[in-house]
Protein backbone atom coordinates (compact mmCIF):
# COMPACT_ATOMS: atom_id res chain seq x y z
CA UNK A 1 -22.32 27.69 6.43
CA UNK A 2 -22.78 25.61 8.97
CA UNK A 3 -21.21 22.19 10.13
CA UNK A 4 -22.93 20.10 7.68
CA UNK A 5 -22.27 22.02 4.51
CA UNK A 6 -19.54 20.19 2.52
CA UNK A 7 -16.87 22.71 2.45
CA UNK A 8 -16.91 22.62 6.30
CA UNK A 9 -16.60 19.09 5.67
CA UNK A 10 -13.75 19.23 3.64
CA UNK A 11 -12.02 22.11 5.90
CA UNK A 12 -12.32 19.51 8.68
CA UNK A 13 -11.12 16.52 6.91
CA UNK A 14 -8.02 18.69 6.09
CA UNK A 15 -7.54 20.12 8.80
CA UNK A 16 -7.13 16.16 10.64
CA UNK A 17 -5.49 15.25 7.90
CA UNK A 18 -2.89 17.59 9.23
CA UNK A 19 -2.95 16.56 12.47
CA UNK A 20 -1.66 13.08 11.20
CA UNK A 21 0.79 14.23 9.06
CA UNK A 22 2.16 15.87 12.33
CA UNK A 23 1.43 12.73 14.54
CA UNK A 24 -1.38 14.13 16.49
CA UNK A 25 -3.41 10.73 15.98
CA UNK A 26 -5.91 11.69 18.97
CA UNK A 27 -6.81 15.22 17.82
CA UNK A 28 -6.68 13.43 13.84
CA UNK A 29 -9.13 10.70 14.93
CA UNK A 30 -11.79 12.44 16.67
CA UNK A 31 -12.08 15.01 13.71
CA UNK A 32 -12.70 11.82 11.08
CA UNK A 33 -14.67 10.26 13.20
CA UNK A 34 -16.74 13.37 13.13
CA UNK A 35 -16.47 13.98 9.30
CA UNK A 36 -17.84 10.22 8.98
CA UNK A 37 -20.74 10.55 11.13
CA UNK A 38 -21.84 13.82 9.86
CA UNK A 39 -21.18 12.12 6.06
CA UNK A 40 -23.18 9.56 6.89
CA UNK A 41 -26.21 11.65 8.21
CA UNK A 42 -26.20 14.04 5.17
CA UNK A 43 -24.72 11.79 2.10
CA UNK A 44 -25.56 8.48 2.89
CA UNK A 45 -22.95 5.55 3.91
CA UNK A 46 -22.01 4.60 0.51
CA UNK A 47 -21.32 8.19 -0.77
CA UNK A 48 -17.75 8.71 -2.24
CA UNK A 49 -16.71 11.41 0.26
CA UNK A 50 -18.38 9.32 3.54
CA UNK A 51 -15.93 6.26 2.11
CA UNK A 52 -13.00 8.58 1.93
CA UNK A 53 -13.59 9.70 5.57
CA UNK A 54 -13.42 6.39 6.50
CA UNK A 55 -10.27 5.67 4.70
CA UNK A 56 -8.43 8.51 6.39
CA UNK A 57 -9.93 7.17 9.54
CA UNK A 58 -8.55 3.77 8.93
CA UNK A 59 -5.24 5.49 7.89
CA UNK A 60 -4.65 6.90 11.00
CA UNK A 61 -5.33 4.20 12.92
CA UNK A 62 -2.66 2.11 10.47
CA UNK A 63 -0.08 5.23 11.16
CA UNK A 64 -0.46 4.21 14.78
CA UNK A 65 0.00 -0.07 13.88
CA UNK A 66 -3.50 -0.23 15.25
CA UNK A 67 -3.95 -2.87 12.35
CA UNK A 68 -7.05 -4.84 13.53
CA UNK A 69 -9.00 -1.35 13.57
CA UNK A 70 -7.86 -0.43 10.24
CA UNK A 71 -8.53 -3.66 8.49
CA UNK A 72 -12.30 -3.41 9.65
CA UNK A 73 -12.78 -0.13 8.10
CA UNK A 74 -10.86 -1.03 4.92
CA UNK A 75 -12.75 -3.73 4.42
CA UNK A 76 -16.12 -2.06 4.97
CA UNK A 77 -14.90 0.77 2.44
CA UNK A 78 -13.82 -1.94 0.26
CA UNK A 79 -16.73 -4.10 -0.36
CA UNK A 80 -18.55 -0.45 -1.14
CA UNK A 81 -16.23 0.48 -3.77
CA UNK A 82 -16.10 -3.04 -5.22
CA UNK A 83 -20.18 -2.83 -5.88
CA UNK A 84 -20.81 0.82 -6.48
CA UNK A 85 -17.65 1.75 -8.52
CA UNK A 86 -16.41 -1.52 -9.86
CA UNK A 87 -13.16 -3.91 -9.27
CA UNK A 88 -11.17 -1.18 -11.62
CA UNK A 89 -11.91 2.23 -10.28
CA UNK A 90 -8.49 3.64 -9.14
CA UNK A 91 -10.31 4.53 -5.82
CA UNK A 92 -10.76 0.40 -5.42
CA UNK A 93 -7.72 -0.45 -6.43
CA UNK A 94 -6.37 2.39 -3.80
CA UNK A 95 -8.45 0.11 -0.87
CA UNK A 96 -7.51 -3.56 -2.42
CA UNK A 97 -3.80 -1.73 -1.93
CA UNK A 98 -4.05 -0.43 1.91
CA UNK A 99 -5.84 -3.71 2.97
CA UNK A 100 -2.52 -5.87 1.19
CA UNK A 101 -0.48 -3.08 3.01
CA UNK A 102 -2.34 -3.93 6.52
CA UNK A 103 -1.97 -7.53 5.75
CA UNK A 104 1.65 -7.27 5.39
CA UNK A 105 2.12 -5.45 8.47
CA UNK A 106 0.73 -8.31 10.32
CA UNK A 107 3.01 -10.85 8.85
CA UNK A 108 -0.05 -11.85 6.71
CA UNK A 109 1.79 -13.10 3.35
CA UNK A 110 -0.62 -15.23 1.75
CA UNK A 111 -3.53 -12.62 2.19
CA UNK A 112 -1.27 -9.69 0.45
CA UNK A 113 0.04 -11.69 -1.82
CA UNK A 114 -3.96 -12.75 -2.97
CA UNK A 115 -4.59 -9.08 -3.26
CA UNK A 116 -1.80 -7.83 -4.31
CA UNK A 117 -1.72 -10.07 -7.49
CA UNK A 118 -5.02 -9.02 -8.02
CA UNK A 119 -4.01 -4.72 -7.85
CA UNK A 120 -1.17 -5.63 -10.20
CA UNK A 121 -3.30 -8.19 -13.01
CA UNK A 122 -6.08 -5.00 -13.10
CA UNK A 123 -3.46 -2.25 -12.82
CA UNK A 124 -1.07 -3.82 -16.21
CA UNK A 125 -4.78 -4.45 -17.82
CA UNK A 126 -6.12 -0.46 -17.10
CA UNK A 127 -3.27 1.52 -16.65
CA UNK A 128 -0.36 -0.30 -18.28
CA UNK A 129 2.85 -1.89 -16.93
CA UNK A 130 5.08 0.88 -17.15
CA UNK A 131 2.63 3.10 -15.05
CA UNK A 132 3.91 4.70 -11.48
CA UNK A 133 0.94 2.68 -9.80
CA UNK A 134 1.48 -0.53 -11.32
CA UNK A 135 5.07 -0.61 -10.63
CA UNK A 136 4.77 0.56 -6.94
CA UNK A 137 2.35 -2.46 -6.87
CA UNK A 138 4.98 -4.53 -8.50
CA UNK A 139 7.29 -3.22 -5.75
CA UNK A 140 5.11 -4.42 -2.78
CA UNK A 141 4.65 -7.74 -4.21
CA UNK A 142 8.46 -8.16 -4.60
CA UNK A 143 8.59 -7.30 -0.36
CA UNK A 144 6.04 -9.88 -0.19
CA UNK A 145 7.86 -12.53 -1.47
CA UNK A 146 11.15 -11.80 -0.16
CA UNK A 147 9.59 -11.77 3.61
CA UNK A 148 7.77 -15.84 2.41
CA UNK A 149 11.67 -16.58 1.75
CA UNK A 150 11.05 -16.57 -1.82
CA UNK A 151 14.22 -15.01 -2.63
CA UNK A 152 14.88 -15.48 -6.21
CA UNK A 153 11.23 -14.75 -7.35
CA UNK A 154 11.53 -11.38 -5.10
CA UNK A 155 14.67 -10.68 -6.79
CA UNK A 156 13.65 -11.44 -10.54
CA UNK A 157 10.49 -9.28 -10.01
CA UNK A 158 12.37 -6.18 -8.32
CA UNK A 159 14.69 -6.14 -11.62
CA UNK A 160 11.82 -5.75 -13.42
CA UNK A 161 11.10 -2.70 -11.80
CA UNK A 162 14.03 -1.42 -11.78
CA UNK A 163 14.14 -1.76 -15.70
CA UNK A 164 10.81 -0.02 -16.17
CA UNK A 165 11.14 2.22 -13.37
CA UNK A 166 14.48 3.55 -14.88
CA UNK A 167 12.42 4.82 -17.64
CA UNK A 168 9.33 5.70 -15.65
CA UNK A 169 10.82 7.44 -12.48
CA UNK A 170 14.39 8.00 -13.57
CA UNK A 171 17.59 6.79 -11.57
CA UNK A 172 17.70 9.58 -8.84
CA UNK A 173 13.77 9.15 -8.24
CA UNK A 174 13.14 8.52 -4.33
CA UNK A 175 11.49 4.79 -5.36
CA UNK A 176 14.08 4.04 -7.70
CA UNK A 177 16.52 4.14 -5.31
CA UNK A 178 14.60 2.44 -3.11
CA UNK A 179 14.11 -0.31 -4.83
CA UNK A 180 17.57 -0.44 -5.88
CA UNK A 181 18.83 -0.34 -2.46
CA UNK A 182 16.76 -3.07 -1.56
CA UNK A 183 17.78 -5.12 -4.82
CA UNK A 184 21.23 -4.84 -3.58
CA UNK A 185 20.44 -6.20 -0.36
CA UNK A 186 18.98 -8.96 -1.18
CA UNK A 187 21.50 -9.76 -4.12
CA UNK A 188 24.40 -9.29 -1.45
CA UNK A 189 22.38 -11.28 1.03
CA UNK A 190 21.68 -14.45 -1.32
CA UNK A 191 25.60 -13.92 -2.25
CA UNK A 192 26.59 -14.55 1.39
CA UNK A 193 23.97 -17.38 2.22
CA UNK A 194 25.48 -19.34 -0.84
CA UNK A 195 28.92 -18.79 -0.01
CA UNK A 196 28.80 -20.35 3.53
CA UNK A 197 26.79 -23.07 2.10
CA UNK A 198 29.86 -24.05 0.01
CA UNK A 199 32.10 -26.80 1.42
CA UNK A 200 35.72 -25.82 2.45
CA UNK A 201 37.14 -28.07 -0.03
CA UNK A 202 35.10 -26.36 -3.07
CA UNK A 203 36.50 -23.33 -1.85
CA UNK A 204 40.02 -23.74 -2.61
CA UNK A 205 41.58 -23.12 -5.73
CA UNK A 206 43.39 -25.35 -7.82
């Protein structure tokens, strides 16, 4: 077929996409980085495979915290998607997602929070509250918060997951747990910050 037939493509793209589900970033890496250039040549830069090349390229580097790297290619794969497939398209909304993801690994609140806002206003609007990828989104945000010390808004928004996600997911769902366990944290947290806040005096009964 050839190396620049598409199914060789894809074979490739799988095959590194092994290779960093294993941890084998190097081996990974150099296969994208082939995919891309050979997408480029053949499909242009703006075709929808060439931009997912470059998303697994900039997920690879994220798997290794190489965050600066991956924040240049999300962006780039971004700004593509936002003019050729529109603000909505789940594949946009999958970019506007890593790039709040990349932020928030860099301690980057106010830049995650702008985006992530924005993946949750169009995700409610298009796919409906109560849908997996809205209330993942809803999830993030709700880290967000709680790591700007925003404790009680992170806490009211995770119980609003939890009481769709029951529904959605179902209690013994891995991300229903999650976010439970993480609920519990923070409620047992804000429980023990308020206590040693309270004066001796208050603290003895009558």
């Amino acid at each position: 077929l050839g190396e620049e037939h598409p199914s060789t493509l894809a074979s490739i793209h799988n095959l590194a996409s092994t290779y960093r589900n294993q941890g084998r970033w190097k081996e990974a890496e150099e296969l994208e980085v082939q995919v891309i250039e050979i997408s480029k040549r053949v499909l242009g830069e703006e075709h929808p495979d060439t931009l997912a090349g470059i998303h697994s390229l900039a997920s690879t580097y994220w798997d290794q915290g190489r965050w600066k790297e991956a924040e240049e290619l999300q962006v780039q794969v971004l700004e593509i998607r936002k003019r050729v497939l529109g603000e909505e398209h789940p594949n946009t909304l999958l970019s506007i997602h890593s790039l709040a993801s990349t932020y928030w690994n860099q301690g980057r609140w106010k830049e995650a929070e702008e985006l992530q806002v924005q993946v949750i206003e169009i995700s409610k609007r298009v796919l409906g509250e109560e849908h997996p990828n809205t209330l993942v989104s809803m999830n993030n945000f709700a880290y967000t918060l709680k790591s700007q010390g925003r404790d009680d808004a992170a806490i009211a928004l995770m119980k609003q997951v939890l009481h769709l996600g029951r529904h959605v997911f179902g209690l013994q769902h891995p991300h229903f747990q999650s976010s439970l366990e993480a609920l519990e944290e923070w409620e047992l947290e804000r429980s023990t910050i308020s206590d040693s806040n309270l004066s001796p005096a208050s603290t003895i009964c009558p």
